[in-house]
C-alpha atoms as a PDB file:
ATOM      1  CA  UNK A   1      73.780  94.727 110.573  1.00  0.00           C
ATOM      2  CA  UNK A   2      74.276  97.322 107.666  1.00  0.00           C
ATOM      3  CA  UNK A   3      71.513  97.237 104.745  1.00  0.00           C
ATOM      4  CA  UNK A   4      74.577  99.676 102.742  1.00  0.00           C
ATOM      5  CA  UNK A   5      75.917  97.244  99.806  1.00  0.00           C
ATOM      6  CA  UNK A   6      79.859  97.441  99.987  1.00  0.00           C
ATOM      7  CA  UNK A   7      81.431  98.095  96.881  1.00  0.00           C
ATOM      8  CA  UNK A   8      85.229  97.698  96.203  1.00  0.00           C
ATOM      9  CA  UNK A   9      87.875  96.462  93.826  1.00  0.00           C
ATOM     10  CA  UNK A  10      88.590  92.799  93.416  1.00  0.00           C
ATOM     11  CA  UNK A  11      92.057  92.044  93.422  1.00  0.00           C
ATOM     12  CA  UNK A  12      93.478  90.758  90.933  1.00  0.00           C
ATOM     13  CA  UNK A  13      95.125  87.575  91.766  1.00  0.00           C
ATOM     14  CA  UNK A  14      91.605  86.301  91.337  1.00  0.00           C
ATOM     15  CA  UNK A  15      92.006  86.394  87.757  1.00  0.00           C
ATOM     16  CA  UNK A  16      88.547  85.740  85.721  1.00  0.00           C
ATOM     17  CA  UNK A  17      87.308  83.541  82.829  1.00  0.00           C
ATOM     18  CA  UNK A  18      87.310  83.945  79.062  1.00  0.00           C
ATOM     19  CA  UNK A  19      84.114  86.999  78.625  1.00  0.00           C
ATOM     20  CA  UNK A  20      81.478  86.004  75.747  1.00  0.00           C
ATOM     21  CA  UNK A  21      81.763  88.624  72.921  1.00  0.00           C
ATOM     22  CA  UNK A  22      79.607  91.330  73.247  1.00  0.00           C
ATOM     23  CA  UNK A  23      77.864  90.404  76.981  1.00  0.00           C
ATOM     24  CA  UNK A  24      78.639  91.585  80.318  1.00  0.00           C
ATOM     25  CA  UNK A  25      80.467  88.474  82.657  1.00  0.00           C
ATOM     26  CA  UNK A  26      78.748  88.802  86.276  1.00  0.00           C
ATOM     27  CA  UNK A  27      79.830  86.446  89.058  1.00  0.00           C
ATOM     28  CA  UNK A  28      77.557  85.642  91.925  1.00  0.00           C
ATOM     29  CA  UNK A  29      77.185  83.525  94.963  1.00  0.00           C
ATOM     30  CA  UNK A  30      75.515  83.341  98.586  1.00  0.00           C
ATOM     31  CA  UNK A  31      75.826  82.402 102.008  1.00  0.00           C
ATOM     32  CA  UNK A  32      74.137  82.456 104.856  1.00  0.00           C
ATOM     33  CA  UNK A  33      75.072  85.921 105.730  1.00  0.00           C
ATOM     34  CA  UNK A  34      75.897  87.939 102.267  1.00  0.00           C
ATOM     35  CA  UNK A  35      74.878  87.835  98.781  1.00  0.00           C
ATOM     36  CA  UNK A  36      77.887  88.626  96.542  1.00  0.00           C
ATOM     37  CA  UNK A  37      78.201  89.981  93.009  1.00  0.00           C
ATOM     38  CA  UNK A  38      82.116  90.677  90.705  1.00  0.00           C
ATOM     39  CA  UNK A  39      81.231  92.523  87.394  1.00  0.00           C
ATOM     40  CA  UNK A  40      84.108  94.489  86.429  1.00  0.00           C
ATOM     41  CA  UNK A  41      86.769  93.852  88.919  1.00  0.00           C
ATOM     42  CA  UNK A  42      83.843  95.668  90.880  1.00  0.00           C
ATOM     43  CA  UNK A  43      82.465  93.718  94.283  1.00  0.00           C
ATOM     44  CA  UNK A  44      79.040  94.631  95.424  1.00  0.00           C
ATOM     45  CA  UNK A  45      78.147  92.855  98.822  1.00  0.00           C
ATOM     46  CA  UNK A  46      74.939  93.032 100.672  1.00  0.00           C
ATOM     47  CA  UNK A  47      74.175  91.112 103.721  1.00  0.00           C
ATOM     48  CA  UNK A  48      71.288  88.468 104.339  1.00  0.00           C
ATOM     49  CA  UNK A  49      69.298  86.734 107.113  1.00  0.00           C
ATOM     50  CA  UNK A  50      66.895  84.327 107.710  1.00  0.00           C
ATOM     51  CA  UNK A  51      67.199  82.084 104.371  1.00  0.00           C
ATOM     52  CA  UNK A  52      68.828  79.006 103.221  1.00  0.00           C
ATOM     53  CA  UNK A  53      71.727  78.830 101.449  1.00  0.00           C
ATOM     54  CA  UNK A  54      69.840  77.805  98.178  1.00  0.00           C
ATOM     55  CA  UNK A  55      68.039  81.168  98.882  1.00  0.00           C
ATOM     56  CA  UNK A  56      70.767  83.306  99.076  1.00  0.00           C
ATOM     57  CA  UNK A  57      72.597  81.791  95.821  1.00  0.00           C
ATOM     58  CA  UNK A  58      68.846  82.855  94.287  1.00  0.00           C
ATOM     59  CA  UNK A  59      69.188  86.346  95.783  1.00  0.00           C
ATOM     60  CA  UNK A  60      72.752  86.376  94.574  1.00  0.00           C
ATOM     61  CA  UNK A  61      71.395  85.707  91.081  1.00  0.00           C
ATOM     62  CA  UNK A  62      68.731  88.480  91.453  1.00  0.00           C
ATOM     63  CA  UNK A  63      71.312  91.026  92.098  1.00  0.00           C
ATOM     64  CA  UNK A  64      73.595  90.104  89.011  1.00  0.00           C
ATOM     65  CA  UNK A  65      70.198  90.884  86.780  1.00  0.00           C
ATOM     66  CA  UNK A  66      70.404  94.287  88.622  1.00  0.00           C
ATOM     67  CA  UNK A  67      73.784  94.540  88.104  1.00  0.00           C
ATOM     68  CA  UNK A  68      72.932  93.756  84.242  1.00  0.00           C
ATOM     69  CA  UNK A  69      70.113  96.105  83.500  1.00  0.00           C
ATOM     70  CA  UNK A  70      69.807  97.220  80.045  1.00  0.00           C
ATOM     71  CA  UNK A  71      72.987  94.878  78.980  1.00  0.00           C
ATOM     72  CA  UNK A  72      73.299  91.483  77.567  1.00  0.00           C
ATOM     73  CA  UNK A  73      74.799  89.296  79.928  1.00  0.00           C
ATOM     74  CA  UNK A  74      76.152  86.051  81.107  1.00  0.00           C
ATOM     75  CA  UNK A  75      75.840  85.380  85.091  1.00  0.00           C
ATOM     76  CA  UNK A  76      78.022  82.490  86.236  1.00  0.00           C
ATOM     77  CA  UNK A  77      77.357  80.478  89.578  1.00  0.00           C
ATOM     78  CA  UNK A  78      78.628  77.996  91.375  1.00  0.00           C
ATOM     79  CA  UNK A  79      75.596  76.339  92.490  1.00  0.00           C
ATOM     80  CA  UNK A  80      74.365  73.662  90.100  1.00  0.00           C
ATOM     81  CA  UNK A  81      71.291  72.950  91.603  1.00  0.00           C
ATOM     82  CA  UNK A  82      70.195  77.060  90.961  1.00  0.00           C
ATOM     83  CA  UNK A  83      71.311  76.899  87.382  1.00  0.00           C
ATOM     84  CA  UNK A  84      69.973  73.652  86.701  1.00  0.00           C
ATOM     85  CA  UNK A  85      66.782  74.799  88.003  1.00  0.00           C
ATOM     86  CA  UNK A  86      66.701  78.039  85.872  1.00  0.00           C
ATOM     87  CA  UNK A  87      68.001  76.575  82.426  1.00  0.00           C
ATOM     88  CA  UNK A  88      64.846  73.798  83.225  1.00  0.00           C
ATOM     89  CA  UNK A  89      67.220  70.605  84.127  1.00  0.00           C
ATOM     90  CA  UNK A  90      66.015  70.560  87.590  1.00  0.00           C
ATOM     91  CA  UNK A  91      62.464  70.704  88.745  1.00  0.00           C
ATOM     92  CA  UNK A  92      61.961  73.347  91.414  1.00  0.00           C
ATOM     93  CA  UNK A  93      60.717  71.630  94.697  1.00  0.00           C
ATOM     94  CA  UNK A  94      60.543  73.843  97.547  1.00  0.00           C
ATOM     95  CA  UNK A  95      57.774  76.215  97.726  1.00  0.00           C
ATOM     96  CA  UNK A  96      59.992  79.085  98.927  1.00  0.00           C
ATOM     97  CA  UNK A  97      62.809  78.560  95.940  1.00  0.00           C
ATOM     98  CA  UNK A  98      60.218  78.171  93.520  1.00  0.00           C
ATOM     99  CA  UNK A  99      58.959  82.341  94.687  1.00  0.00           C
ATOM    100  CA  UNK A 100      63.028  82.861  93.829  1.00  0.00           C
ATOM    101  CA  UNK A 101      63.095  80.701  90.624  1.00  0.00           C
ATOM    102  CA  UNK A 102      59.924  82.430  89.495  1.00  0.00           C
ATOM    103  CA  UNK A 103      61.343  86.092  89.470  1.00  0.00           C
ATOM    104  CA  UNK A 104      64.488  85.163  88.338  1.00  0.00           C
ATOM    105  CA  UNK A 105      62.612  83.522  85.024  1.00  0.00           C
ATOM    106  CA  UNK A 106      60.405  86.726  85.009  1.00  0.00           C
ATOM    107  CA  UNK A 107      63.269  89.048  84.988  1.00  0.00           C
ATOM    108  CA  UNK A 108      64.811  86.550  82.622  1.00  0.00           C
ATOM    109  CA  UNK A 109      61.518  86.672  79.813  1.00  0.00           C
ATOM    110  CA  UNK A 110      61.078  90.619  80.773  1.00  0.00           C
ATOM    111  CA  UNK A 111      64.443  90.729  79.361  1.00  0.00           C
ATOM    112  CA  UNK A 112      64.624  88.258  76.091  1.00  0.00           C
ATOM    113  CA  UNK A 113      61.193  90.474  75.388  1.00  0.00           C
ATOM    114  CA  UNK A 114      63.888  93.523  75.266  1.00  0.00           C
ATOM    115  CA  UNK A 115      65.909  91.040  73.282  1.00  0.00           C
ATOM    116  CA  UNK A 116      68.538  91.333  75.304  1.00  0.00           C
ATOM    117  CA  UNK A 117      69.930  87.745  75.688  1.00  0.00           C
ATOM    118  CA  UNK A 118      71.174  86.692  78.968  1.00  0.00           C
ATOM    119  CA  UNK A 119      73.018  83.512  79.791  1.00  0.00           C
ATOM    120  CA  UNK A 120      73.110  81.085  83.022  1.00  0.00           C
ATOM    121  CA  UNK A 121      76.112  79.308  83.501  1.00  0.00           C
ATOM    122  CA  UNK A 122      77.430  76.937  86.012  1.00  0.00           C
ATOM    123  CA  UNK A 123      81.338  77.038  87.187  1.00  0.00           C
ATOM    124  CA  UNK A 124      82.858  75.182  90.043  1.00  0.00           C
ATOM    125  CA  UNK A 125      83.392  77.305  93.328  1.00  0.00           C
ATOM    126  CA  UNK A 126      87.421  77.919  92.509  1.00  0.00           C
ATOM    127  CA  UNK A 127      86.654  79.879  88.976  1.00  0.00           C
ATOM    128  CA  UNK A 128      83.711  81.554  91.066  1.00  0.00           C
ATOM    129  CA  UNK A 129      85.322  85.828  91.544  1.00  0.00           C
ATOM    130  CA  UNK A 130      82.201  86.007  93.903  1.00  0.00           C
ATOM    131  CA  UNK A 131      82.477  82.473  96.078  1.00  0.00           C
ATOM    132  CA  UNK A 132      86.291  83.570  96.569  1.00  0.00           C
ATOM    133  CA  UNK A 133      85.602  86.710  97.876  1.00  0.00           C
ATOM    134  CA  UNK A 134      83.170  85.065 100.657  1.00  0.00           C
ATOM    135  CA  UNK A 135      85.865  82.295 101.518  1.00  0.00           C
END
């Protein structure tokens, strides 16, 4: 398996939702085989093994910081329980999420301490640009 991201347009049929002024709109999601990314119309894809689902929507979530270095931004995802956990609704439980949860909250302060303001946000799997493109 190919450690190369793959990078390509998204069509446009997929459509996208309404951007907040001023911040960069990143879409992410996992699977048990890719990690998945839309910023721009622009589909970065990298492939995982050996982790959970859960795991790979963290890693998903990790790549849309990349993807946002240096930018505000707003990262939608389609899993609940990862948002909830990183906007402190959910308590993290397992040992190995709570590694993923931890950088993703590091990355998160590392930024705010830029003061560049970045936003979580849940959206169910249909809105998702990056959940479609791993249907």
């Amino acid at each position: 398996m190919t450690t190369e991201p793959f990078c390509g347009r998204l069509p446009t049929e997929f459509g996208s939702l309404p951007k907040k002024e001023f911040m960069e709109t990143i879409y992410c999601d996992g699977s048990l085989k890719y990690i998945c990314c839309v910023h721009n119309n622009e589909i970065t894809m990298l492939p995982v093994e050996d982790m959970s689902h859960n795991e790979a929507e963290y890693e998903a979530i990790l790549l849309a910081l990349d993807i946002a270095e240096g930018k505000e931004a707003i990262i939608y995802s389609d899993s609940q329980l990862a948002i909830r956990q990183i906007n402190g609704g959910y308590r993290v439980k397992n040992e190995k999420i709570r590694v993923k949860w931890s950088s993703v909250i590091k990355v998160r302060e590392h930024r705010a301490e830029k003061g560049l303001k970045t936003m979580f946000e849940w959206i169910p799997r249909g809105q998702n640009q990056a959940g479609l493109v791993l249907e």
